[in-house]
PDB file of N, CA and C in Angstrom:
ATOM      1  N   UNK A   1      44.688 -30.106 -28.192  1.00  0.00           N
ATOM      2  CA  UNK A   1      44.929 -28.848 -27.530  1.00  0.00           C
ATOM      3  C   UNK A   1      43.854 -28.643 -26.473  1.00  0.00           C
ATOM      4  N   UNK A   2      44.283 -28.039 -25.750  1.00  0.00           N
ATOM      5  CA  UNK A   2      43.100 -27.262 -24.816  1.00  0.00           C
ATOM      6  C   UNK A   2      42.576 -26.299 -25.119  1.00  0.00           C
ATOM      7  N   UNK A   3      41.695 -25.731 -24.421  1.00  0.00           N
ATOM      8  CA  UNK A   3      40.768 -24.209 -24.789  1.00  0.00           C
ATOM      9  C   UNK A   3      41.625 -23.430 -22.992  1.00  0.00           C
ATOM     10  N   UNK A   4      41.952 -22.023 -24.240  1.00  0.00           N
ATOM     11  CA  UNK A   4      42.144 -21.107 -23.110  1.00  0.00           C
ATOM     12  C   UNK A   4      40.888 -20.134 -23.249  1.00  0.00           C
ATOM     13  N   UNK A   5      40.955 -19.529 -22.279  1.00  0.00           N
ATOM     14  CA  UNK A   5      39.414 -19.207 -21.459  1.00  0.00           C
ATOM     15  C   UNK A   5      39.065 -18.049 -22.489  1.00  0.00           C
ATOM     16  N   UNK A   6      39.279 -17.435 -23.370  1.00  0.00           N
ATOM     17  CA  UNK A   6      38.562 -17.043 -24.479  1.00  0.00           C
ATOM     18  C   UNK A   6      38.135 -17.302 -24.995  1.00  0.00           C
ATOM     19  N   UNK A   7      38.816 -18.734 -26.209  1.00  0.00           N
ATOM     20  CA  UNK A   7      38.017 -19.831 -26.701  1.00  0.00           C
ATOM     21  C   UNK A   7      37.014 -20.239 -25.635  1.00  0.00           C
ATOM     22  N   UNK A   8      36.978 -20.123 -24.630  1.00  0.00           N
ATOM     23  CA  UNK A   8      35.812 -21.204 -24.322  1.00  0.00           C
ATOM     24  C   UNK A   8      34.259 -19.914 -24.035  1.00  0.00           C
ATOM     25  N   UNK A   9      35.034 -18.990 -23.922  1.00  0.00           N
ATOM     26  CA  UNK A   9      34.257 -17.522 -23.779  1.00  0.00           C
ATOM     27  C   UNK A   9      33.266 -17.820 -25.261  1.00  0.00           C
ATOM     28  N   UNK A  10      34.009 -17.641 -25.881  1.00  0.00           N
ATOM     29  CA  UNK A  10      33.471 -17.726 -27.706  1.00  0.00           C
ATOM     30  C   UNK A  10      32.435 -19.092 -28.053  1.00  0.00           C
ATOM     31  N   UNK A  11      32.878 -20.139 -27.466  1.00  0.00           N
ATOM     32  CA  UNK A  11      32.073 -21.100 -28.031  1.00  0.00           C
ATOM     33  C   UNK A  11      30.738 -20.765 -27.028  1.00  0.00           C
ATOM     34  N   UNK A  12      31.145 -20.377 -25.814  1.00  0.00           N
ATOM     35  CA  UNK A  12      29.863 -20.339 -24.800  1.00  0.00           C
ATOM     36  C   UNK A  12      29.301 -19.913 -26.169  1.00  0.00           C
ATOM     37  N   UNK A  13      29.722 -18.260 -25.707  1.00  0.00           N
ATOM     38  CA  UNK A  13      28.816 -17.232 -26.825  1.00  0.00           C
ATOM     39  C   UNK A  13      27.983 -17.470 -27.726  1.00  0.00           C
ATOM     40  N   UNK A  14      28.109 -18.599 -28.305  1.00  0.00           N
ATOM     41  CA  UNK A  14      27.951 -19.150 -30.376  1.00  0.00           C
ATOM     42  C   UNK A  14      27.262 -20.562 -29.737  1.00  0.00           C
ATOM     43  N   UNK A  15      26.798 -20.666 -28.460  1.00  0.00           N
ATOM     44  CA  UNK A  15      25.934 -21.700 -28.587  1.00  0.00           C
ATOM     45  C   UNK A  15      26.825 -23.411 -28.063  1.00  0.00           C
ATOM     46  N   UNK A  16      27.789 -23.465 -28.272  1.00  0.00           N
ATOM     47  CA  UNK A  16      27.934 -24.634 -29.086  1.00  0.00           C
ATOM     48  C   UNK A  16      28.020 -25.737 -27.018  1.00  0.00           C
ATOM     49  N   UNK A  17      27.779 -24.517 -26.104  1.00  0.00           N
ATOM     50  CA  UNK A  17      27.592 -25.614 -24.875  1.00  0.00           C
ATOM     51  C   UNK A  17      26.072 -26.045 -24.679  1.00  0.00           C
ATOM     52  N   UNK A  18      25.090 -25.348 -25.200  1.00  0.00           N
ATOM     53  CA  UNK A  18      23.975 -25.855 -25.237  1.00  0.00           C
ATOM     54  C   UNK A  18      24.028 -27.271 -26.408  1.00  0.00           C
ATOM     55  N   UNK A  19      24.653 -26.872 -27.715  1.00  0.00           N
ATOM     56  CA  UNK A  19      24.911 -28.201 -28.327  1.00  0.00           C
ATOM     57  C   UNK A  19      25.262 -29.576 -28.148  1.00  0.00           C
ATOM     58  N   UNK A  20      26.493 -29.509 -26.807  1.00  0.00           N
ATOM     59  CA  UNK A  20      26.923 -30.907 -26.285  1.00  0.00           C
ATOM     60  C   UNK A  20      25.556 -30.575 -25.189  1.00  0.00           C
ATOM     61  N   UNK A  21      25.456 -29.809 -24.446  1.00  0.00           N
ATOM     62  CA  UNK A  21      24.059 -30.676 -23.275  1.00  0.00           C
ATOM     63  C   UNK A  21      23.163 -31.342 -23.440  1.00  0.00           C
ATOM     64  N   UNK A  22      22.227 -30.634 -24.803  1.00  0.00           N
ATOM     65  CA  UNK A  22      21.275 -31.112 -25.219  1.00  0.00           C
ATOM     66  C   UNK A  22      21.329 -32.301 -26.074  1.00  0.00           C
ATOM     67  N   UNK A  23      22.861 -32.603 -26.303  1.00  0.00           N
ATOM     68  CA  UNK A  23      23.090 -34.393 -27.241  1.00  0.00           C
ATOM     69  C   UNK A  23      24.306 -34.273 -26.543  1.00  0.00           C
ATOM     70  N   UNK A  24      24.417 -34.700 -25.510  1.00  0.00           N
ATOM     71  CA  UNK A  24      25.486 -35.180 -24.082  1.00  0.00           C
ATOM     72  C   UNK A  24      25.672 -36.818 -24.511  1.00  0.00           C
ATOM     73  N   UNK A  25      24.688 -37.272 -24.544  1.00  0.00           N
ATOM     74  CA  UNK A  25      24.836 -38.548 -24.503  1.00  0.00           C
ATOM     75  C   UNK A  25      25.702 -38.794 -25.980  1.00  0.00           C
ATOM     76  N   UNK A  26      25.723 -38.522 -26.636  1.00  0.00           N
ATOM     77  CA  UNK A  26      25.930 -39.066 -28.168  1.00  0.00           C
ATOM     78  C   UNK A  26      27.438 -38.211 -28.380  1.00  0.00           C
ATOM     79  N   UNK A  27      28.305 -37.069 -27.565  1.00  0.00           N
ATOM     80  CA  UNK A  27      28.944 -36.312 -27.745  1.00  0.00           C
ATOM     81  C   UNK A  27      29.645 -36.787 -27.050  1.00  0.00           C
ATOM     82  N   UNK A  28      29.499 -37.859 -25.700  1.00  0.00           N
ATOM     83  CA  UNK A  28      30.521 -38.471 -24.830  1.00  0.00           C
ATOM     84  C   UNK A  28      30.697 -40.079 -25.369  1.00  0.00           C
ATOM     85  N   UNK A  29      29.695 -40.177 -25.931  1.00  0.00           N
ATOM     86  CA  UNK A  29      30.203 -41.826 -27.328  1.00  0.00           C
ATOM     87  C   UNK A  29      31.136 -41.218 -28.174  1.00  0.00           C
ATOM     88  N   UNK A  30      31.423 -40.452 -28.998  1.00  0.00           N
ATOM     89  CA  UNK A  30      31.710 -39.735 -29.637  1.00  0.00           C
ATOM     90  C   UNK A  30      33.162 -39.813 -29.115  1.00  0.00           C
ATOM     91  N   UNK A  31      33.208 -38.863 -28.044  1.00  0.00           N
ATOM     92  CA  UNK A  31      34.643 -39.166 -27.587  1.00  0.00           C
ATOM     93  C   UNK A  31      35.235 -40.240 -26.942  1.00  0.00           C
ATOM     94  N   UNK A  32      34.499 -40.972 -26.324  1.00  0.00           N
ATOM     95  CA  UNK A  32      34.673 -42.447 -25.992  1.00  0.00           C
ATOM     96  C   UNK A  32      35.248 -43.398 -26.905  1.00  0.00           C
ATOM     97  N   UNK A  33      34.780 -42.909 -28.450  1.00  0.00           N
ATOM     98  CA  UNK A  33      35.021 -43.458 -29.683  1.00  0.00           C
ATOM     99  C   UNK A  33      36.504 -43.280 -30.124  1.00  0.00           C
ATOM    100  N   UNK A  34      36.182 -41.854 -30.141  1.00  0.00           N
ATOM    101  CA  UNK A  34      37.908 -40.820 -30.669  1.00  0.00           C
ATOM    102  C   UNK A  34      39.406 -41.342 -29.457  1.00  0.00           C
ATOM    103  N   UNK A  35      38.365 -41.807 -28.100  1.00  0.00           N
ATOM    104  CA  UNK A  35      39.820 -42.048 -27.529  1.00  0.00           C
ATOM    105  C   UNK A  35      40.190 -43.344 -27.385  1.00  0.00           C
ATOM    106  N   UNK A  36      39.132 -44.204 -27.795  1.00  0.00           N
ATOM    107  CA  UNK A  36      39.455 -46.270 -28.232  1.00  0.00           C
ATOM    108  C   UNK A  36      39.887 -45.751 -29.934  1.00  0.00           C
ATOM    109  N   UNK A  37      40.133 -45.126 -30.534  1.00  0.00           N
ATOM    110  CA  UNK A  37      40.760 -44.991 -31.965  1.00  0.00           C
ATOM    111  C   UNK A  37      42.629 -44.381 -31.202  1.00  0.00           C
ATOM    112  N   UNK A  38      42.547 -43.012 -30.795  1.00  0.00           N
ATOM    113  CA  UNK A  38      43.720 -42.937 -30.750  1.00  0.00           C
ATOM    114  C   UNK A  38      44.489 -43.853 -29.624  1.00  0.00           C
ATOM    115  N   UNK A  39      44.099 -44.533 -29.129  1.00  0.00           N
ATOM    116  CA  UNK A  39      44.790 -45.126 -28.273  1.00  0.00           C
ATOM    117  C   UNK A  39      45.107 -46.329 -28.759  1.00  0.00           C
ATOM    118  N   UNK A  40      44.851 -46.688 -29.830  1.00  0.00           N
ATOM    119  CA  UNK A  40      45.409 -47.712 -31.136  1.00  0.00           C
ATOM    120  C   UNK A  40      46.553 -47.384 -31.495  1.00  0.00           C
ATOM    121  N   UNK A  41      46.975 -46.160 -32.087  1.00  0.00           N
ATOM    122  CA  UNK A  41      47.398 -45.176 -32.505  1.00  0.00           C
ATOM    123  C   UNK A  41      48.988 -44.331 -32.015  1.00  0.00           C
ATOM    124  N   UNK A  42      48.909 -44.920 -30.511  1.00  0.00           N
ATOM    125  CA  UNK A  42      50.109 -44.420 -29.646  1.00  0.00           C
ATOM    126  C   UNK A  42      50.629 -45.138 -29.452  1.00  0.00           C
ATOM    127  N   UNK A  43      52.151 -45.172 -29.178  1.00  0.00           N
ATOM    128  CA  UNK A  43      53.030 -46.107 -29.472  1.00  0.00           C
ATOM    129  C   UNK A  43      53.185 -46.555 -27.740  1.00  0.00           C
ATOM    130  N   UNK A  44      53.301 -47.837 -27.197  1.00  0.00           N
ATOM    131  CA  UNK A  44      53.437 -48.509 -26.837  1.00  0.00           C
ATOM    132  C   UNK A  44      54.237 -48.039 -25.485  1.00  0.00           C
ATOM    133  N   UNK A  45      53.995 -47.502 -24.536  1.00  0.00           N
ATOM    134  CA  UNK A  45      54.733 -47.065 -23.256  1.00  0.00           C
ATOM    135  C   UNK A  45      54.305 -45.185 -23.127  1.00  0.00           C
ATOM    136  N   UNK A  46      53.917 -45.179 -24.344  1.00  0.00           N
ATOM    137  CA  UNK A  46      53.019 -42.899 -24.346  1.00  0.00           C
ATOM    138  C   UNK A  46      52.114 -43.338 -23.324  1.00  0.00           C
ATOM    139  N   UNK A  47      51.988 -42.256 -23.271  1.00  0.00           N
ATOM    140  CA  UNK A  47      50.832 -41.693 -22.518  1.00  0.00           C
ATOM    141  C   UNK A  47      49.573 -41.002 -23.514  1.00  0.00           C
ATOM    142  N   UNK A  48      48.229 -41.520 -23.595  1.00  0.00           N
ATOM    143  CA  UNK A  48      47.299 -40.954 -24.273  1.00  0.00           C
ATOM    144  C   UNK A  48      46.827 -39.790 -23.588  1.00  0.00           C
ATOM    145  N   UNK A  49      46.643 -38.508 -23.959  1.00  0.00           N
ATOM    146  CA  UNK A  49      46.600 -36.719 -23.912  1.00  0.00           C
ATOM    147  C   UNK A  49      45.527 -36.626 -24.809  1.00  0.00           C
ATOM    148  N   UNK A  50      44.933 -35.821 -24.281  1.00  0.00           N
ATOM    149  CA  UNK A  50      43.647 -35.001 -24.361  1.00  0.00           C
ATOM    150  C   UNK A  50      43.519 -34.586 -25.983  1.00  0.00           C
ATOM    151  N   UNK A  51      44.811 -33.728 -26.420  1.00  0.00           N
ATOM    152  CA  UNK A  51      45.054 -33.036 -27.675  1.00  0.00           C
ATOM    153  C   UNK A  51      44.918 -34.596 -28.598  1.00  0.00           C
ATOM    154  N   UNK A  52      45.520 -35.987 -28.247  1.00  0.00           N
ATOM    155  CA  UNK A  52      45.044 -37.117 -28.921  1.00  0.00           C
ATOM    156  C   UNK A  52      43.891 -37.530 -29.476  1.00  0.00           C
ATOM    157  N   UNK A  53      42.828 -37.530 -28.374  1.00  0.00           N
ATOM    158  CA  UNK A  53      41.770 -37.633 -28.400  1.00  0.00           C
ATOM    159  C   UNK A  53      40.823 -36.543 -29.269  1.00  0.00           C
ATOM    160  N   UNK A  54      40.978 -35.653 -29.366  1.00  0.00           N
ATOM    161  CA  UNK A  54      40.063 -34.425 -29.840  1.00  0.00           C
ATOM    162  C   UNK A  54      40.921 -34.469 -31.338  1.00  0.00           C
ATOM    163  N   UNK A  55      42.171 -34.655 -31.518  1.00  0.00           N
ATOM    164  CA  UNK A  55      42.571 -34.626 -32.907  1.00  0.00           C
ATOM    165  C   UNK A  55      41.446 -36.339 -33.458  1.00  0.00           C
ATOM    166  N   UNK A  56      41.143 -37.172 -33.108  1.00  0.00           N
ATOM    167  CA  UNK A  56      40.510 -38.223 -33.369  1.00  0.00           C
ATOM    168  C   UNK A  56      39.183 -37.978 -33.570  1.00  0.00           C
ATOM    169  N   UNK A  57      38.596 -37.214 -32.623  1.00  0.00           N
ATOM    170  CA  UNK A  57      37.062 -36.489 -32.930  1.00  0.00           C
ATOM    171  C   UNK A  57      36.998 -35.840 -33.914  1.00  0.00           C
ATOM    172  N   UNK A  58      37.839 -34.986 -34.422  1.00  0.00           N
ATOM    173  CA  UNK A  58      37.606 -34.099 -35.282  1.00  0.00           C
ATOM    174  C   UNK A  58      37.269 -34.516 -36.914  1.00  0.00           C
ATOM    175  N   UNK A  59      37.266 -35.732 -37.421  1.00  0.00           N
ATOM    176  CA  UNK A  59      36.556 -35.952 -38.467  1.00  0.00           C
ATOM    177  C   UNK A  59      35.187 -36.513 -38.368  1.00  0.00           C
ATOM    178  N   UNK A  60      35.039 -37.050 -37.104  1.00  0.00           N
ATOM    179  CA  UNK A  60      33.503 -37.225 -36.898  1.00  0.00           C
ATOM    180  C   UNK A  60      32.545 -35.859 -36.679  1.00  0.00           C
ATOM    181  N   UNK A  61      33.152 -35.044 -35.875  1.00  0.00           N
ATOM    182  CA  UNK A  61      32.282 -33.200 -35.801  1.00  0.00           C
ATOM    183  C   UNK A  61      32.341 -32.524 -37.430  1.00  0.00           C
ATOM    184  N   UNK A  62      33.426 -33.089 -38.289  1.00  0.00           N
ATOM    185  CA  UNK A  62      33.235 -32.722 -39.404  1.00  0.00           C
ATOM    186  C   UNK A  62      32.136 -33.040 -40.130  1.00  0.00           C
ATOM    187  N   UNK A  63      31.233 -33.651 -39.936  1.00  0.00           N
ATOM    188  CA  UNK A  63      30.146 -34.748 -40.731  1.00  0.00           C
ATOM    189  C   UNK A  63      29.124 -34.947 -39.665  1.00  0.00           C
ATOM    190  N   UNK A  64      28.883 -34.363 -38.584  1.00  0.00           N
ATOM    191  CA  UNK A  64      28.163 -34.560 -38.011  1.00  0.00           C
ATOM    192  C   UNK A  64      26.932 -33.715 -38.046  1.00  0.00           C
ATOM    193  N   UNK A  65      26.125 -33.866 -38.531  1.00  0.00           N
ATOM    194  CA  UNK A  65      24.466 -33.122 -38.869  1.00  0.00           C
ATOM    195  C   UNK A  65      23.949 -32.285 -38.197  1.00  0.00           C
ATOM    196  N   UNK A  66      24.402 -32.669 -36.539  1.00  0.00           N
ATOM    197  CA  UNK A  66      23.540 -31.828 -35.536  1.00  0.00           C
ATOM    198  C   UNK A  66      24.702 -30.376 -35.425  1.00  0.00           C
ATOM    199  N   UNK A  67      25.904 -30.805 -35.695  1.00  0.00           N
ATOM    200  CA  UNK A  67      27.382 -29.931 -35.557  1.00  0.00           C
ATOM    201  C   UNK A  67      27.161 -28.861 -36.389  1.00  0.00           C
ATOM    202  N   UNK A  68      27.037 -29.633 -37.796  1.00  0.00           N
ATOM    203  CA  UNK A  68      26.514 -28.898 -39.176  1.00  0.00           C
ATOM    204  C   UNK A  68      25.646 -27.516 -39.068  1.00  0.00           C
ATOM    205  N   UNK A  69      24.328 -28.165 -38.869  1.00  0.00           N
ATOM    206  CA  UNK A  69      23.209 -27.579 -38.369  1.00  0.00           C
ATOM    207  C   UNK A  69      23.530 -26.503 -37.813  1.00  0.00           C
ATOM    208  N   UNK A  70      24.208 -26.633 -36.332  1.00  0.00           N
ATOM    209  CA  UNK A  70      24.815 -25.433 -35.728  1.00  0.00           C
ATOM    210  C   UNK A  70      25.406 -24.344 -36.283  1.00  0.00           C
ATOM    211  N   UNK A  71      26.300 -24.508 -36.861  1.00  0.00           N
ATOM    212  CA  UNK A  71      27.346 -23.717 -37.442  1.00  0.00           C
ATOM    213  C   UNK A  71      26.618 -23.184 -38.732  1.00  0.00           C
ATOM    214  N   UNK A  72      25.609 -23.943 -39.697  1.00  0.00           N
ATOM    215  CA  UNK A  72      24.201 -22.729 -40.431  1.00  0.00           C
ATOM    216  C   UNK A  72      23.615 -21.965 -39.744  1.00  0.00           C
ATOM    217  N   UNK A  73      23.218 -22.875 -38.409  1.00  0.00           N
ATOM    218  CA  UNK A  73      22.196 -21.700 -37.678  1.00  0.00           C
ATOM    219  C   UNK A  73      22.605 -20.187 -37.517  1.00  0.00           C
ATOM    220  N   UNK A  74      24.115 -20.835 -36.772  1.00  0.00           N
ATOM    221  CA  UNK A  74      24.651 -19.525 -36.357  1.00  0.00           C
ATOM    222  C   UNK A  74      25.631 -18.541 -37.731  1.00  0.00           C
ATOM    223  N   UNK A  75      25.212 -19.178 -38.625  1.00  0.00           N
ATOM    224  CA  UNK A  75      26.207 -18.808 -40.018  1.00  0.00           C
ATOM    225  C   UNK A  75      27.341 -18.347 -39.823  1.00  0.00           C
ATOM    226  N   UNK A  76      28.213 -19.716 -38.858  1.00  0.00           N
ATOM    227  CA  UNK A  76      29.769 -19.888 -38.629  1.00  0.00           C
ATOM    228  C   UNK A  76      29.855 -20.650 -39.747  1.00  0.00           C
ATOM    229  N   UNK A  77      30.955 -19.763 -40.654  1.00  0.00           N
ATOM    230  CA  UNK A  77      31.780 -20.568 -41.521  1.00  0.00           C
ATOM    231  C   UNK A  77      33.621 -20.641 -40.971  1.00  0.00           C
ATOM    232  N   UNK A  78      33.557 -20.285 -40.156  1.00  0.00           N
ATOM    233  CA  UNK A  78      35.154 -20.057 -39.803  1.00  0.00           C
ATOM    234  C   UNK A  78      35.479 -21.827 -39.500  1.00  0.00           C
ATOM    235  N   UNK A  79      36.918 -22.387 -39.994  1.00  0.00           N
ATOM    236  CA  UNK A  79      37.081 -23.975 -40.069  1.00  0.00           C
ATOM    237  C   UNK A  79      37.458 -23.767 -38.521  1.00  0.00           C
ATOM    238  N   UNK A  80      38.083 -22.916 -37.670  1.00  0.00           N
ATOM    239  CA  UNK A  80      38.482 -23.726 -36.237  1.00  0.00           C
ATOM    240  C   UNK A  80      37.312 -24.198 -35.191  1.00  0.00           C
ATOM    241  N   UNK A  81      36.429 -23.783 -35.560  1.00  0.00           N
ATOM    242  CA  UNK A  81      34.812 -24.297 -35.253  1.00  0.00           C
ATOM    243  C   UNK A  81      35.339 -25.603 -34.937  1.00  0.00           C
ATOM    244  N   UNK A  82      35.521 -26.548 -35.910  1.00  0.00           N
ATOM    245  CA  UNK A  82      36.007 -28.075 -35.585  1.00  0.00           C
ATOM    246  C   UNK A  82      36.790 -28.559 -34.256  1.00  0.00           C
ATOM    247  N   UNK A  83      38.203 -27.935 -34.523  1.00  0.00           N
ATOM    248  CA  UNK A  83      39.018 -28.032 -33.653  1.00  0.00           C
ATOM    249  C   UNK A  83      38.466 -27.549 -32.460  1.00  0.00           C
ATOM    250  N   UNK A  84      38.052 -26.096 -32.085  1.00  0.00           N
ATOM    251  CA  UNK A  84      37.009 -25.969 -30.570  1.00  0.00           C
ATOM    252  C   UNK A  84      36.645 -26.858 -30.025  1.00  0.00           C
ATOM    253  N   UNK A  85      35.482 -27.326 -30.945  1.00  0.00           N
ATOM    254  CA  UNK A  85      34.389 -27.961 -30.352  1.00  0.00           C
ATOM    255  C   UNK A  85      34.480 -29.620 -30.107  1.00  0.00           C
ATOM    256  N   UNK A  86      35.862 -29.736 -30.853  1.00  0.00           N
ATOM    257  CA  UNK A  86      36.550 -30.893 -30.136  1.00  0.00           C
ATOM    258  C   UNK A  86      37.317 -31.054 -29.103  1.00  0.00           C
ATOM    259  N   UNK A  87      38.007 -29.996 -28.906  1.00  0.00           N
ATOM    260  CA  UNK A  87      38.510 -29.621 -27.428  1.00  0.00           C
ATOM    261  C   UNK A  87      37.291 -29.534 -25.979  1.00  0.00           C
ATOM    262  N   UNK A  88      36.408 -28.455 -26.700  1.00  0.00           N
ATOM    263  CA  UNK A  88      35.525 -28.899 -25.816  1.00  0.00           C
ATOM    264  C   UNK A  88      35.114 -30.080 -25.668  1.00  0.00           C
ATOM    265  N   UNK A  89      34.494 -31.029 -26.693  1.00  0.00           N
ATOM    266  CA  UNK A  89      33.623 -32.016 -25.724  1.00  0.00           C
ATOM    267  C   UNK A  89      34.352 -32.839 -25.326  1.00  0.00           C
ATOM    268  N   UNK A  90      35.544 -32.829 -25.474  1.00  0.00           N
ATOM    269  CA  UNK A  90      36.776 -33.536 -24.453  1.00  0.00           C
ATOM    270  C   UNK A  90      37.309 -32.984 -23.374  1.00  0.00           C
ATOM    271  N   UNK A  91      37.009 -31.965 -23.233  1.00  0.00           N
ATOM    272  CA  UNK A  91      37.065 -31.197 -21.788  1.00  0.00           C
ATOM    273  C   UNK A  91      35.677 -31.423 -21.027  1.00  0.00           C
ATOM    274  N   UNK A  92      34.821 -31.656 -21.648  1.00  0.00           N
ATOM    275  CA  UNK A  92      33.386 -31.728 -20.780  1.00  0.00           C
ATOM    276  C   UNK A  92      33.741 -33.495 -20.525  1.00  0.00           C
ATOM    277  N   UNK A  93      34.193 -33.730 -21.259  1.00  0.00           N
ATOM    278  CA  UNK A  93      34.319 -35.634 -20.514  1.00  0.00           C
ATOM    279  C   UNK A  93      35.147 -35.674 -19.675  1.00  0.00           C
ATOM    280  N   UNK A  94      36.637 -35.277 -20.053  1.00  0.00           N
ATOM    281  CA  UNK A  94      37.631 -35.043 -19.341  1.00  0.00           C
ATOM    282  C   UNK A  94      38.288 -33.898 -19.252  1.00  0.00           C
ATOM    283  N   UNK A  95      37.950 -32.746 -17.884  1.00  0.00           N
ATOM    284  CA  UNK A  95      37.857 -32.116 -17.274  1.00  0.00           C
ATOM    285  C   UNK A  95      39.723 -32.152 -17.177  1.00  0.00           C
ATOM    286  N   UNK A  96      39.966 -30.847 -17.415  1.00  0.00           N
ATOM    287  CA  UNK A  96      41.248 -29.975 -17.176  1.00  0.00           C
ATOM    288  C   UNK A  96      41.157 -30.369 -15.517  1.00  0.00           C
ATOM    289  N   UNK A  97      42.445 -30.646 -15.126  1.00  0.00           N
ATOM    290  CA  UNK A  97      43.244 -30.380 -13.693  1.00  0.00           C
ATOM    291  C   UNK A  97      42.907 -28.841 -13.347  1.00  0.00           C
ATOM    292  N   UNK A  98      42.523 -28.641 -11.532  1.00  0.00           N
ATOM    293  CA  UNK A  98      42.816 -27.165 -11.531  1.00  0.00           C
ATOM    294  C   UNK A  98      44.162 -27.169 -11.415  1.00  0.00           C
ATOM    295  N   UNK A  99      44.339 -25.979 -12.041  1.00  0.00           N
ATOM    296  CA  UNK A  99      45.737 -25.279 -12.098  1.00  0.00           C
ATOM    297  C   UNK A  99      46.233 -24.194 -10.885  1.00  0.00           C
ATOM    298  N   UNK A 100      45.268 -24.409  -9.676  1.00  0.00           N
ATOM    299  CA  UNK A 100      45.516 -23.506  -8.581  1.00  0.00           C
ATOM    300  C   UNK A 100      46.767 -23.932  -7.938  1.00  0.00           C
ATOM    301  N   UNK A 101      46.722 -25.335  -7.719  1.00  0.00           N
ATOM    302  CA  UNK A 101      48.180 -25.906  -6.520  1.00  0.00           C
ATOM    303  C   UNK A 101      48.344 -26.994  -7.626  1.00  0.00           C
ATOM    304  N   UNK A 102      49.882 -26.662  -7.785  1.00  0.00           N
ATOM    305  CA  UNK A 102      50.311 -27.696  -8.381  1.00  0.00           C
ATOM    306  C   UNK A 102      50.643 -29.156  -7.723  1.00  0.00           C
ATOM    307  N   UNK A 103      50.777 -29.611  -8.992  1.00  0.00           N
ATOM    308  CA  UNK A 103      51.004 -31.418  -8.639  1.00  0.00           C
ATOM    309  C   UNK A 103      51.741 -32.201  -7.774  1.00  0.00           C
ATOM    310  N   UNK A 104      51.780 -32.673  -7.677  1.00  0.00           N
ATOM    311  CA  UNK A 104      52.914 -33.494  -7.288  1.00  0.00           C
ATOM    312  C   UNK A 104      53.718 -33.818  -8.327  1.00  0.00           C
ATOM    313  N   UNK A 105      55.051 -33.883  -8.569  1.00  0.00           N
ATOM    314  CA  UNK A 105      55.792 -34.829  -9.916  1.00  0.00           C
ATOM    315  C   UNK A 105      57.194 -34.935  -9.443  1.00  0.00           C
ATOM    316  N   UNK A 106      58.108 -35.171 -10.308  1.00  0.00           N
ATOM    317  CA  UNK A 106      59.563 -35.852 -10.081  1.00  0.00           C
ATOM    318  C   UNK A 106      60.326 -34.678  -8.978  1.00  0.00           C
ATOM    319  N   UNK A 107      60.051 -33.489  -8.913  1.00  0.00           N
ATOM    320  CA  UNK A 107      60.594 -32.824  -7.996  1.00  0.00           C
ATOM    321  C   UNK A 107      61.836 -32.492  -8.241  1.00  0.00           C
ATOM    322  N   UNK A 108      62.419 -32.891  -9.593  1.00  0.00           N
ATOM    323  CA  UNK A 108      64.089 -32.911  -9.433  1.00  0.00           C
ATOM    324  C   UNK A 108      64.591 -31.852 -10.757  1.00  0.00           C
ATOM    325  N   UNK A 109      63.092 -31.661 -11.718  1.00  0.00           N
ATOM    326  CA  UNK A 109      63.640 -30.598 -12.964  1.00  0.00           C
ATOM    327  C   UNK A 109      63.664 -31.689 -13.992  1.00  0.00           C
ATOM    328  N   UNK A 110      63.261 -32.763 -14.104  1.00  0.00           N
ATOM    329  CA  UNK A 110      63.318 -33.615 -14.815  1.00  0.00           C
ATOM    330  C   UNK A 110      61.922 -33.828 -15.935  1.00  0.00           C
ATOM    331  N   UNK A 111      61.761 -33.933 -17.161  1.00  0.00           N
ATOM    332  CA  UNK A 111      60.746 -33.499 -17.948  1.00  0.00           C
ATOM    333  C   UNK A 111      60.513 -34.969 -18.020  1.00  0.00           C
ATOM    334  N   UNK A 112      59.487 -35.772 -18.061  1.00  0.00           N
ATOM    335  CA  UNK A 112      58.750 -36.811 -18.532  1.00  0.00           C
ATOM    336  C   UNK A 112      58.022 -36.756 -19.690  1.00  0.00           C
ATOM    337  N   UNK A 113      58.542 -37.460 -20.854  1.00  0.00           N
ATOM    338  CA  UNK A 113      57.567 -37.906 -21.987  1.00  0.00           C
ATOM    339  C   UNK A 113      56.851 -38.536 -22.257  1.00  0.00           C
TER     340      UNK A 113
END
């Protein structure tokens, strides 16, 4: 999934963008990791998507110490913590399209899977 701009309001809020800056390096292995796993994973002519990738992260942010840590500090027990903060650091690697002017695509009403 993506983060709509509340979620991303909220995680600002709770810290968790100082969390990927300050371990950037280890949070873009991380997803580098999650997207050589799901791309195992997709069948053969898909297209690998963002929501792929961050569903693949999300058992590594589960177990992750520095993640952990966070979420005591800030005494977040709420579980979508996970899911966020996997959206995010897959949006900080790979950056949402602006959505100001649209794309180019088939032009004809035709949906691509």
């Amino acid at each position: 999934m993506s983060l709509d701009t509340e979620q991303m309001h909220r995680l600002v809020a709770k810290g968790f963008n100082t969390l990927f800056f300050e371990n950037e390096e280890k949070y873009r292995a991380m997803v580098e990791k999650a997207r050589q796993y799901a791309a195992t994973c997709i069948p053969q002519g898909e297209k690998l998507r963002a929501p792929d990738i961050a569903f693949a992260a999300r058992g590594a942010i589960r177990i992750d110490p520095m993640f952990e840590a966070h979420l005591n500090k800030k005494k977040l027990t709420q579980k979508f913590w996970v899911s966020w903060y996997a959206d995010y650091i897959v949006e900080q690697v790979y950056p949402q399209p602006d959505f100001a002017q649209p794309q180019g695509g088939a032009g004809n009403g035709e949906q691509h899977v």
